[in-house]
C-alpha atoms as a PDB file:
ATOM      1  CA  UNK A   1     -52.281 -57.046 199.516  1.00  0.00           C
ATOM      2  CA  UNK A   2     -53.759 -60.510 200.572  1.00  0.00           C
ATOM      3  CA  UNK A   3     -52.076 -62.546 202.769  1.00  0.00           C
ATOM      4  CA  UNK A   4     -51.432 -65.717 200.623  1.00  0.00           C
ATOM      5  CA  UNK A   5     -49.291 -67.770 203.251  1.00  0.00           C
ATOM      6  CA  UNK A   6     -51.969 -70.058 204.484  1.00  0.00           C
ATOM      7  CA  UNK A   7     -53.991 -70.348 201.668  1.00  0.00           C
ATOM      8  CA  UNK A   8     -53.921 -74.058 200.266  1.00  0.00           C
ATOM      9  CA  UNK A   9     -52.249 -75.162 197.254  1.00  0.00           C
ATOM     10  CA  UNK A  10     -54.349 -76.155 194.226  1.00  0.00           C
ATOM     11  CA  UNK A  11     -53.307 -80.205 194.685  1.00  0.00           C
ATOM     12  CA  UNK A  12     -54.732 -79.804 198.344  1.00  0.00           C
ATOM     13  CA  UNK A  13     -58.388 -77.961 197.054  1.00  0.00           C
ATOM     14  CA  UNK A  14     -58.694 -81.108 194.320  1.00  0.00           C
ATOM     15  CA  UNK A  15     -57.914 -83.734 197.620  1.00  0.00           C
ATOM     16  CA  UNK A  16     -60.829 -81.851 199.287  1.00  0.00           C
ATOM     17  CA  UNK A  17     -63.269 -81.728 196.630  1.00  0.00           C
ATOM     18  CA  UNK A  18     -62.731 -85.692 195.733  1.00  0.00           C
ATOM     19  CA  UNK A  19     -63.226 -86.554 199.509  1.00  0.00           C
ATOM     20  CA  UNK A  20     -66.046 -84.523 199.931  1.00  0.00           C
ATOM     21  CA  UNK A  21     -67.909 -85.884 196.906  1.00  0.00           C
ATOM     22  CA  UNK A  22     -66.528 -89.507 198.122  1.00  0.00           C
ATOM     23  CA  UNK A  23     -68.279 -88.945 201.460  1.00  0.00           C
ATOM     24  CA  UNK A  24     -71.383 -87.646 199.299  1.00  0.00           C
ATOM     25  CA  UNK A  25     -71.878 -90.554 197.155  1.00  0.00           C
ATOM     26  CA  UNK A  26     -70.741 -93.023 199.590  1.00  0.00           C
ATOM     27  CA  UNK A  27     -72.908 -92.169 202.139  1.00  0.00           C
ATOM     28  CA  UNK A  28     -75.893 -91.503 200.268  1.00  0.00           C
ATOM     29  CA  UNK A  29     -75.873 -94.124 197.514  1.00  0.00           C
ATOM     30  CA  UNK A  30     -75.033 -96.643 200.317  1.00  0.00           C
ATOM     31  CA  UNK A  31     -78.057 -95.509 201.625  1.00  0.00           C
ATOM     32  CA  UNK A  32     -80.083 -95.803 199.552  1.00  0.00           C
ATOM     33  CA  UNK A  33     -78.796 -99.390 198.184  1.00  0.00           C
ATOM     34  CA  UNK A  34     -78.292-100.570 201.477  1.00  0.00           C
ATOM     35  CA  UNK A  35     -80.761 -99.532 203.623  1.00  0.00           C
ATOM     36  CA  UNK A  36     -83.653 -98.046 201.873  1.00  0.00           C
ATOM     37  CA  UNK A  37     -85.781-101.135 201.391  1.00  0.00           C
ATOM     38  CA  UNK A  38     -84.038-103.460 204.136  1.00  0.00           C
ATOM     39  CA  UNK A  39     -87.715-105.829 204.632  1.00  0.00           C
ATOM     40  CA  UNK A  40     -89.890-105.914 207.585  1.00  0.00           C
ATOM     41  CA  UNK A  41     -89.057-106.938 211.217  1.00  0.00           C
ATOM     42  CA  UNK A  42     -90.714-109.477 213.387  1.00  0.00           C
ATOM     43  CA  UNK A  43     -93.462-107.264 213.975  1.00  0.00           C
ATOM     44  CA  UNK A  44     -94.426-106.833 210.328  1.00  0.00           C
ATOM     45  CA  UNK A  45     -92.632-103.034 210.459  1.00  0.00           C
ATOM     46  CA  UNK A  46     -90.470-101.726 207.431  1.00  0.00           C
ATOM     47  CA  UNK A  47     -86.990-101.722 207.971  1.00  0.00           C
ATOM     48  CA  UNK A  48     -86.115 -99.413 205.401  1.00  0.00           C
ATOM     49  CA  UNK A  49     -85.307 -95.884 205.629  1.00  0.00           C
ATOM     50  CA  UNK A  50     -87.290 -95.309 202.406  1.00  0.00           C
ATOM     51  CA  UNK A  51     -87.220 -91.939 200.306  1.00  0.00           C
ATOM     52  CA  UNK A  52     -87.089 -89.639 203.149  1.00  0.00           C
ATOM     53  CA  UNK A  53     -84.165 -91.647 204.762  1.00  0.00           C
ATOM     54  CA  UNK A  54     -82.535 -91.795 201.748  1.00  0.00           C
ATOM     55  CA  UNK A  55     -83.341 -87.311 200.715  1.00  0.00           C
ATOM     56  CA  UNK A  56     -81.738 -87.119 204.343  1.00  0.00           C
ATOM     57  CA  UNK A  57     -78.220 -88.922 203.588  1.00  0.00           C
ATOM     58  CA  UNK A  58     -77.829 -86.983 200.945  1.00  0.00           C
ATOM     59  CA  UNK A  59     -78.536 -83.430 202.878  1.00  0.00           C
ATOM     60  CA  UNK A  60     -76.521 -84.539 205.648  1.00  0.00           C
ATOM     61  CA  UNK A  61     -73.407 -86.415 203.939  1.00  0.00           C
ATOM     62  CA  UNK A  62     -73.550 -83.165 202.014  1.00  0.00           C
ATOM     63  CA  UNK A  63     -73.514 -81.012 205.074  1.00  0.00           C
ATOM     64  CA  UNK A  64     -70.432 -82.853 206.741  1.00  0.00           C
ATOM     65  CA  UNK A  65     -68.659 -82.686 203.946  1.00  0.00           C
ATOM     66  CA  UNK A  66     -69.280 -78.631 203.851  1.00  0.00           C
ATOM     67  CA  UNK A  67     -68.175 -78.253 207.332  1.00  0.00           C
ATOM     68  CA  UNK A  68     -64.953 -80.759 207.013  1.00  0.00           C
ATOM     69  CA  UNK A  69     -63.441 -79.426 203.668  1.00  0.00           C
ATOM     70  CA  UNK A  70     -65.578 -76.397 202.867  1.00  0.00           C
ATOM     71  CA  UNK A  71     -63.003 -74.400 204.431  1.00  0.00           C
ATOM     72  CA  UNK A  72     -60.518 -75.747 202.318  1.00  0.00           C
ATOM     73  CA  UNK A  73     -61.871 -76.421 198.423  1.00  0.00           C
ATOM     74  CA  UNK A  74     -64.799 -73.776 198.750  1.00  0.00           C
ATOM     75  CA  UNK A  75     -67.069 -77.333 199.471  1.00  0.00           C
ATOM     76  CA  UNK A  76     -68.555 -77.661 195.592  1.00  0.00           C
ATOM     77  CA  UNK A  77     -68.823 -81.337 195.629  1.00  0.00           C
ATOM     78  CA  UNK A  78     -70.578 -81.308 192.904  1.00  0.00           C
ATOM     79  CA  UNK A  79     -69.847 -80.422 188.490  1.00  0.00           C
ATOM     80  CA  UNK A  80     -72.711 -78.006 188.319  1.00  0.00           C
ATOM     81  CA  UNK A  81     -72.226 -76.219 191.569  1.00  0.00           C
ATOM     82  CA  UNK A  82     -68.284 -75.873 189.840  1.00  0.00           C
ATOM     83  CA  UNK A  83     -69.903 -73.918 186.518  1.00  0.00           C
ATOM     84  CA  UNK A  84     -72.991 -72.375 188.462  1.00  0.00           C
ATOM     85  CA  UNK A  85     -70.385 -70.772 191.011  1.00  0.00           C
ATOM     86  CA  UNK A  86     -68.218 -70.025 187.868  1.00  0.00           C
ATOM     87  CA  UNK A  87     -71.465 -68.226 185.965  1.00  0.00           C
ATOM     88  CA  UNK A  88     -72.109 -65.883 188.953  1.00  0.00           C
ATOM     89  CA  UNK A  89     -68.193 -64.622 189.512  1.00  0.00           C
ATOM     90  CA  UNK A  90     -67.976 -66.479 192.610  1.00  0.00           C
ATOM     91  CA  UNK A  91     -64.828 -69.403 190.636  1.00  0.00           C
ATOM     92  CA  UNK A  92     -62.601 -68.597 188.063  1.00  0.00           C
ATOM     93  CA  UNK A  93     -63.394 -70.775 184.922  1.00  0.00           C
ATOM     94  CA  UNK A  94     -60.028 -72.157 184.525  1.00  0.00           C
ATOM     95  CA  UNK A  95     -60.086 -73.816 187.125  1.00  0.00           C
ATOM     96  CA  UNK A  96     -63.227 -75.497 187.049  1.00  0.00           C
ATOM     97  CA  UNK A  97     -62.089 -78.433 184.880  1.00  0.00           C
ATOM     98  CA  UNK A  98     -59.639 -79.446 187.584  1.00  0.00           C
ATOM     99  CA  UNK A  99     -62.524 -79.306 190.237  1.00  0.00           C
ATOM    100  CA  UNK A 100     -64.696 -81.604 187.959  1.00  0.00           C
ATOM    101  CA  UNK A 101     -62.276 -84.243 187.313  1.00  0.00           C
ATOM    102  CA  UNK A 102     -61.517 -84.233 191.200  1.00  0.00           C
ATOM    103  CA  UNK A 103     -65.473 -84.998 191.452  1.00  0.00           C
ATOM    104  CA  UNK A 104     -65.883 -87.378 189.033  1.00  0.00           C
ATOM    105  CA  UNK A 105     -62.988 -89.636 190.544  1.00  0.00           C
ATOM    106  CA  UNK A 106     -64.353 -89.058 194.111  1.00  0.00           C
ATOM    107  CA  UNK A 107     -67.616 -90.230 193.557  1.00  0.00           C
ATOM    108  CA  UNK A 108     -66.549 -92.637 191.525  1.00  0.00           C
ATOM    109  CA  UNK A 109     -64.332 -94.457 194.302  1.00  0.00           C
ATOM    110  CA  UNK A 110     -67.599 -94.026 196.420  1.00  0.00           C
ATOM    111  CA  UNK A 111     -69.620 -96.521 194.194  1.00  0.00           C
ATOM    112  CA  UNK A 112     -66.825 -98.849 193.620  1.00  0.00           C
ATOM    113  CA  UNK A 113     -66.584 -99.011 197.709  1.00  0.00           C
ATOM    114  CA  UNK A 114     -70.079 -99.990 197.988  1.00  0.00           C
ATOM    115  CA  UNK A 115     -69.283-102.256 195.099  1.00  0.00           C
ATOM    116  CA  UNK A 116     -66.473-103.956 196.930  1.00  0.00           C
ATOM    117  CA  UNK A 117     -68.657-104.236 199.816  1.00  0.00           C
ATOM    118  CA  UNK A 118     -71.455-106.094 198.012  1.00  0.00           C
ATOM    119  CA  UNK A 119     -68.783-108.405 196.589  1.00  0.00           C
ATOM    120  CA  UNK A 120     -68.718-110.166 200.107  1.00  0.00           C
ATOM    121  CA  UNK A 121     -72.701-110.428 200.150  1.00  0.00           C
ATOM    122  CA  UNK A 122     -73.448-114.404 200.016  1.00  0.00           C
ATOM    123  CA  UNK A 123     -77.007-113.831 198.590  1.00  0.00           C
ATOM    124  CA  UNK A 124     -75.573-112.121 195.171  1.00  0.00           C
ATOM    125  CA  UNK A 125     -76.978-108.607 197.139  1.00  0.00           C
ATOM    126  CA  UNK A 126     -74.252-106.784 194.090  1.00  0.00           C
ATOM    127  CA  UNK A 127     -76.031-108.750 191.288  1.00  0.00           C
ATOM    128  CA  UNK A 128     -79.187-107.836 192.269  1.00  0.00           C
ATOM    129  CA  UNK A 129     -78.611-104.284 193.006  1.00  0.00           C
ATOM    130  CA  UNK A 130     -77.033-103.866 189.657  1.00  0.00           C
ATOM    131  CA  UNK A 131     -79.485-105.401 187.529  1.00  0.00           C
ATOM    132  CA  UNK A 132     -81.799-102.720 189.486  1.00  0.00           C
ATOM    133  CA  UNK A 133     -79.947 -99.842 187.854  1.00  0.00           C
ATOM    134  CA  UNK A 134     -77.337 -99.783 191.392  1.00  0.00           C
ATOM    135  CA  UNK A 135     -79.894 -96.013 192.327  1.00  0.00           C
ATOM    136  CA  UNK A 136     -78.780 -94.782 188.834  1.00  0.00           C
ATOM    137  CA  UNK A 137     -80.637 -91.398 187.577  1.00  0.00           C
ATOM    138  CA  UNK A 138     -83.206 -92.530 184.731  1.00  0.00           C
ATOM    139  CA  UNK A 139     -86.263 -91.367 183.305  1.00  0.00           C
ATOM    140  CA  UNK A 140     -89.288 -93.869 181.158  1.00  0.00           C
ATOM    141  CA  UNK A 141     -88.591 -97.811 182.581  1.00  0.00           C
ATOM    142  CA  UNK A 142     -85.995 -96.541 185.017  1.00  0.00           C
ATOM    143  CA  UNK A 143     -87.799 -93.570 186.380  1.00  0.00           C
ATOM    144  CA  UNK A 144     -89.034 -94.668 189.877  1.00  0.00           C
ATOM    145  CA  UNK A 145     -92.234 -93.150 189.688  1.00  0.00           C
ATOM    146  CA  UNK A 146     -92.785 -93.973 185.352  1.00  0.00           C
ATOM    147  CA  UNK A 147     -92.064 -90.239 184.435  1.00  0.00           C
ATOM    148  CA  UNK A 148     -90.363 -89.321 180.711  1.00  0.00           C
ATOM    149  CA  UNK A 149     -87.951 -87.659 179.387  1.00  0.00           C
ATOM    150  CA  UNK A 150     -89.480 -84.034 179.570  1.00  0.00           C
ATOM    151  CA  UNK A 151     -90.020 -84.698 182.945  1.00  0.00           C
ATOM    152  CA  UNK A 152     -86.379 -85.464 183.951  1.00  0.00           C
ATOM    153  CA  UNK A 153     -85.139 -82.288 181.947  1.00  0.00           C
ATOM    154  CA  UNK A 154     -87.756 -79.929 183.393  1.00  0.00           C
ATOM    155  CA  UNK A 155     -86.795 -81.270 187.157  1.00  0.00           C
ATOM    156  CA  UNK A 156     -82.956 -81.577 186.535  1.00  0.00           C
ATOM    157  CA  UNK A 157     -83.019 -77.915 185.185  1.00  0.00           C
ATOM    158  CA  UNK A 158     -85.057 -76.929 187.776  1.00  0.00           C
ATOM    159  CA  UNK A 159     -84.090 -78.303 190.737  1.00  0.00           C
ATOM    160  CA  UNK A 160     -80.565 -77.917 190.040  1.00  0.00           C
ATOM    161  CA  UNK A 161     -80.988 -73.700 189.249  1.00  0.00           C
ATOM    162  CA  UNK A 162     -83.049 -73.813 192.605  1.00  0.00           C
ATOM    163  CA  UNK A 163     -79.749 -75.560 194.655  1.00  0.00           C
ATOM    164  CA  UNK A 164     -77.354 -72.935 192.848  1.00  0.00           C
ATOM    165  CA  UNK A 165     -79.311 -69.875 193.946  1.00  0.00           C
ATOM    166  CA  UNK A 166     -79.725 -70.760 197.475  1.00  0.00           C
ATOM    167  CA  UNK A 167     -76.103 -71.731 197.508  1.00  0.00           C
ATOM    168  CA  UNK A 168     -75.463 -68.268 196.045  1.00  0.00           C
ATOM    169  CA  UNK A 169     -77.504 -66.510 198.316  1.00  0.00           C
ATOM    170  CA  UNK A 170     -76.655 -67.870 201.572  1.00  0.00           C
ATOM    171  CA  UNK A 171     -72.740 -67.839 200.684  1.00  0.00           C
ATOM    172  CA  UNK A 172     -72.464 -64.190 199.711  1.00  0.00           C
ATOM    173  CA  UNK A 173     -69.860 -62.324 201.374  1.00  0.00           C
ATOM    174  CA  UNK A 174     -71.422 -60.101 202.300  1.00  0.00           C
ATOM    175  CA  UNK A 175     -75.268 -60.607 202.772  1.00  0.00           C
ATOM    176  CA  UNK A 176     -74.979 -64.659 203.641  1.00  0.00           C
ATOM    177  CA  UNK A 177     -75.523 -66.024 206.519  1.00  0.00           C
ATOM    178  CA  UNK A 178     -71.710 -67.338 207.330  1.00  0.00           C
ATOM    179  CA  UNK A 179     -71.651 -70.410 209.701  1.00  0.00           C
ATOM    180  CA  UNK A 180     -75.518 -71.350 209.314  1.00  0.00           C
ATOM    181  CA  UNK A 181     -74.838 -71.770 205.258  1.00  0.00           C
ATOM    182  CA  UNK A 182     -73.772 -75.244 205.255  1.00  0.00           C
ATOM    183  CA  UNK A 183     -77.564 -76.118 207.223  1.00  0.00           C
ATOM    184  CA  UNK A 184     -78.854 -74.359 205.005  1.00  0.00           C
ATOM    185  CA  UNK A 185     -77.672 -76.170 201.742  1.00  0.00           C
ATOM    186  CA  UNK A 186     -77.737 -79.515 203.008  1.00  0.00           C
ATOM    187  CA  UNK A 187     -81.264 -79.058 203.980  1.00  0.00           C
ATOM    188  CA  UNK A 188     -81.703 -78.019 200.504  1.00  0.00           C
ATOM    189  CA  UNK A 189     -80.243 -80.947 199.101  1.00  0.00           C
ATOM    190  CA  UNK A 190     -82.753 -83.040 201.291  1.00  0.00           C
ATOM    191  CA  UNK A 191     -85.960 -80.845 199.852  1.00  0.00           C
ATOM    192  CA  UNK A 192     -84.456 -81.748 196.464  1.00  0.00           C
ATOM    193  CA  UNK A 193     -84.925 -85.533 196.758  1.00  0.00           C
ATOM    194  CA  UNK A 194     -87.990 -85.295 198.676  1.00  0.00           C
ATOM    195  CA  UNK A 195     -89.793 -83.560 195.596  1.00  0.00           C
ATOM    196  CA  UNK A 196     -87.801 -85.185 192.514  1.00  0.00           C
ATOM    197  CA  UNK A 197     -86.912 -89.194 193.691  1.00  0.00           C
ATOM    198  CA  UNK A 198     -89.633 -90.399 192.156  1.00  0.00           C
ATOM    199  CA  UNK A 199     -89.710 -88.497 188.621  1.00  0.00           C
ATOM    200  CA  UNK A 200     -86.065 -89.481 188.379  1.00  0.00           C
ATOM    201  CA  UNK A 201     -84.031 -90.523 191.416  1.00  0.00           C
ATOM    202  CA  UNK A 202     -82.714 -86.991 191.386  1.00  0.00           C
ATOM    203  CA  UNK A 203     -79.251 -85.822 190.335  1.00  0.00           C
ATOM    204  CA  UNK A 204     -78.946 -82.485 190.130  1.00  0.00           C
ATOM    205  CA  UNK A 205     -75.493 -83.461 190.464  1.00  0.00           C
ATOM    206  CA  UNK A 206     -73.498 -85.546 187.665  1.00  0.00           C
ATOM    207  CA  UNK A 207     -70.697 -86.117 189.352  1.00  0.00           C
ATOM    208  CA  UNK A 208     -73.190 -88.597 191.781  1.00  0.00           C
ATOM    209  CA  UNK A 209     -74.656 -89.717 188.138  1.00  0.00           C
ATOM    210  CA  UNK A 210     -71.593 -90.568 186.481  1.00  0.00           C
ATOM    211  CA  UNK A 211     -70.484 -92.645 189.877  1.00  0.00           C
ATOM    212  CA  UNK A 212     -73.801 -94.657 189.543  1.00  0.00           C
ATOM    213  CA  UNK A 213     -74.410 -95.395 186.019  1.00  0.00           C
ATOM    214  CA  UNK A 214     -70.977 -96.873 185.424  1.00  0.00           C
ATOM    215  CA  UNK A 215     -72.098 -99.641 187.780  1.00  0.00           C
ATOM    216  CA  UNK A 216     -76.064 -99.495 186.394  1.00  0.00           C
ATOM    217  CA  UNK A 217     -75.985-101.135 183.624  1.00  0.00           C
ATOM    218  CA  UNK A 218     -76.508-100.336 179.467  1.00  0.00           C
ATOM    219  CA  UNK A 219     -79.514 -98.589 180.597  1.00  0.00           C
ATOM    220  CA  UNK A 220     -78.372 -96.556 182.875  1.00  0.00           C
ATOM    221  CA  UNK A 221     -75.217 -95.483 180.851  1.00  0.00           C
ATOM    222  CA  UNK A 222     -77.576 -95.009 177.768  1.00  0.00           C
ATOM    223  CA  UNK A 223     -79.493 -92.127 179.452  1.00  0.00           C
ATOM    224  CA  UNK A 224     -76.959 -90.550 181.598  1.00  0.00           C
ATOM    225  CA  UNK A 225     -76.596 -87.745 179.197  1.00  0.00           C
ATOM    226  CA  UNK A 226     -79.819 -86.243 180.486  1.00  0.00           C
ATOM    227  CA  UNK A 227     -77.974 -86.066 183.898  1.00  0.00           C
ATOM    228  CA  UNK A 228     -74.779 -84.559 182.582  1.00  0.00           C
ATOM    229  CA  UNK A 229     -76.049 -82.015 180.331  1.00  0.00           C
ATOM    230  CA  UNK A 230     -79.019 -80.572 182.061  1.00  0.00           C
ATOM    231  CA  UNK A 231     -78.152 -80.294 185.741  1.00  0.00           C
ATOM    232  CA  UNK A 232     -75.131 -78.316 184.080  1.00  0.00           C
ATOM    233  CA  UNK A 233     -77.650 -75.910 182.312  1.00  0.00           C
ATOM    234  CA  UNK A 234     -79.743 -75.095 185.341  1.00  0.00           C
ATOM    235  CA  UNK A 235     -76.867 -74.053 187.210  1.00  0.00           C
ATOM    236  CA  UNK A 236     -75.333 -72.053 184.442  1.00  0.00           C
ATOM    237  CA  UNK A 237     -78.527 -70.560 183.952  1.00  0.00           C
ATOM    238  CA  UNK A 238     -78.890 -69.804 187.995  1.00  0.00           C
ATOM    239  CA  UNK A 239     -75.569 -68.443 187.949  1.00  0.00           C
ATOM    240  CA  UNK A 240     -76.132 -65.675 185.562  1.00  0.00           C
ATOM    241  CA  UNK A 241     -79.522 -65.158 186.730  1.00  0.00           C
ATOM    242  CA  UNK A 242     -78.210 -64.130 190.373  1.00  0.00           C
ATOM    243  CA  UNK A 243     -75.644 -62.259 188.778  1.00  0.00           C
ATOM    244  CA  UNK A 244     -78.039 -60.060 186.759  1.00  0.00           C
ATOM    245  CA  UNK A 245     -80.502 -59.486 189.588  1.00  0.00           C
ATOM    246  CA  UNK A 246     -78.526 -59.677 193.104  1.00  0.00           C
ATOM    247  CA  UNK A 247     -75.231 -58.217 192.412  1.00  0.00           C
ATOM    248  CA  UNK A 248     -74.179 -54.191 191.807  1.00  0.00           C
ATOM    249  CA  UNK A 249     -73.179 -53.912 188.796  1.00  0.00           C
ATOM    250  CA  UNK A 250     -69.542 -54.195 188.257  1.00  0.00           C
ATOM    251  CA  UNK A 251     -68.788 -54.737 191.955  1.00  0.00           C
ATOM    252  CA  UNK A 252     -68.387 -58.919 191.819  1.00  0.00           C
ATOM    253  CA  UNK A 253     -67.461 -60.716 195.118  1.00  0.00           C
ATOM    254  CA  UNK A 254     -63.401 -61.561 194.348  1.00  0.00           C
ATOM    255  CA  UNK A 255     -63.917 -65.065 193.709  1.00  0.00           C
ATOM    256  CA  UNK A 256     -65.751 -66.460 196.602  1.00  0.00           C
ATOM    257  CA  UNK A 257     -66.667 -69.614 197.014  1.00  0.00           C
ATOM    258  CA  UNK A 258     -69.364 -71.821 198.609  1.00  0.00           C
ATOM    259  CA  UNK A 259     -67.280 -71.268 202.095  1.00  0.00           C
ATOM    260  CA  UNK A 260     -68.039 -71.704 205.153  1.00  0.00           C
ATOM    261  CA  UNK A 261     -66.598 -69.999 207.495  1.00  0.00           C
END
């Protein structure tokens, strides 16, 4: 029989998942509004972090958070990482719907932070930055680099299925690689927006896209269900996938999570 004495209670896994994707959204949408075109200094340099300091806030917010409350919540963070994990064995399916709320309402708090933040901004820095979409997902006009619809699908399905099977590799119980994992999917995370900010800002994540797009306007709103629905289906899809190819039949992992240990 398990020893169930120090496991944490269900209220304290939902407190860990909403901080974790607070301290993902925070830290990376803040980066990105904040910092990632900040002008040139006196010697005509950028300022800015740009798309590569932006990719890495969003790898390494993503990494704390694994290390601080992975031990705790299993360290999803994230909807589709909930139902990809959920797909392969790995999370019961009853309580993913808990675990999704929890993310929605943590990254949620993250925007409105940088939102109260702006507020004090003499300039009218939160005007601005919402009439540019405040780094909402989008695709057409609001894609950063012009690309369509069919492109945002393709790289939200895509993308996302790619996250969920390295997370599902490197968090096996017994072929991952244990303390190295969280690297491992935070550097993921950075590869991610590297390759797929400029076809459509890159979600792979709607928790982070639900969290923007209230504050980005009708347009953003308008095509945020491309970044609910198909970030969802490539993880599903990955889920199953590494289920059918990488695990003996009928001998599942007992409901492990994205830990690390």
């Amino acid at each position: 029989m398990s020893d169930t004495t120090n496991q944490p209670s269900t209220a304290t896994k939902l407190v860990a998942e909403a901080l974790g994707t607070f301290l993902l959204v925070f830290g990376s949408i803040g980066a990105a509004l904040f910092a990632s075109d900040f002008g040139t200094g006196a010697n005509g340099s950028s300022l800015g972090i740009g798309f590569v300091g932006v990719s890495l806030a969003f790898g390494l917010t993503l990494l704390a958070g694994i290390y601080t409350w992975g031990p705790i919540s299993g360290g999803h963070f994230n909807p589709a990482v909930t139902l990809g994990l959920a797909a392969a064995g790995r999370f019961k399916w009853k309580e993913a719907p808990a675990y999704i709320i929890a993310q929605i309402v943590g990254g949620a708090l993250g925007t409105t932070l940088i939102v109260l933040i702006g507020i004090f901004h003499p300039d009218g820095w939160l005007t601005n930055a919402q009439d540019s979409g405040f780094a909402s997902n989008g695709f057409g006009d609001a894609s950063p680099g012009g690309f369509g619809l069919g492109a945002a699908i393709i790289a939200e399905v895509l993308f996302t299925a790619v996250f969920l099977l390295v997370i599902l590799g490197v968090t096996h119980p017994q072929r991952g690689t244990a303390g190295f994992a969280g690297l491992a999917i935070g550097l993921t995370l950075t590869f991610i927006h590297l390759a797929s900010i400029p076809i459509d800002n890159t979600s792979v994540n709607p928790a982070r896209s639900i969290a923007t797009a209230i504050y980005g306007g009708g347009e953003a709103l308008a095509q945020l269900w491309v970044f609910l629905l198909f970030p969802l289906v490539g993880a599903v899809l990955a889920g199953f996938l590494h289920r059918a190819l990488f695990e003996p039949r009928g001998v599942m992992p007992a409901q492990a999570t994205a830990r690390v240990k």
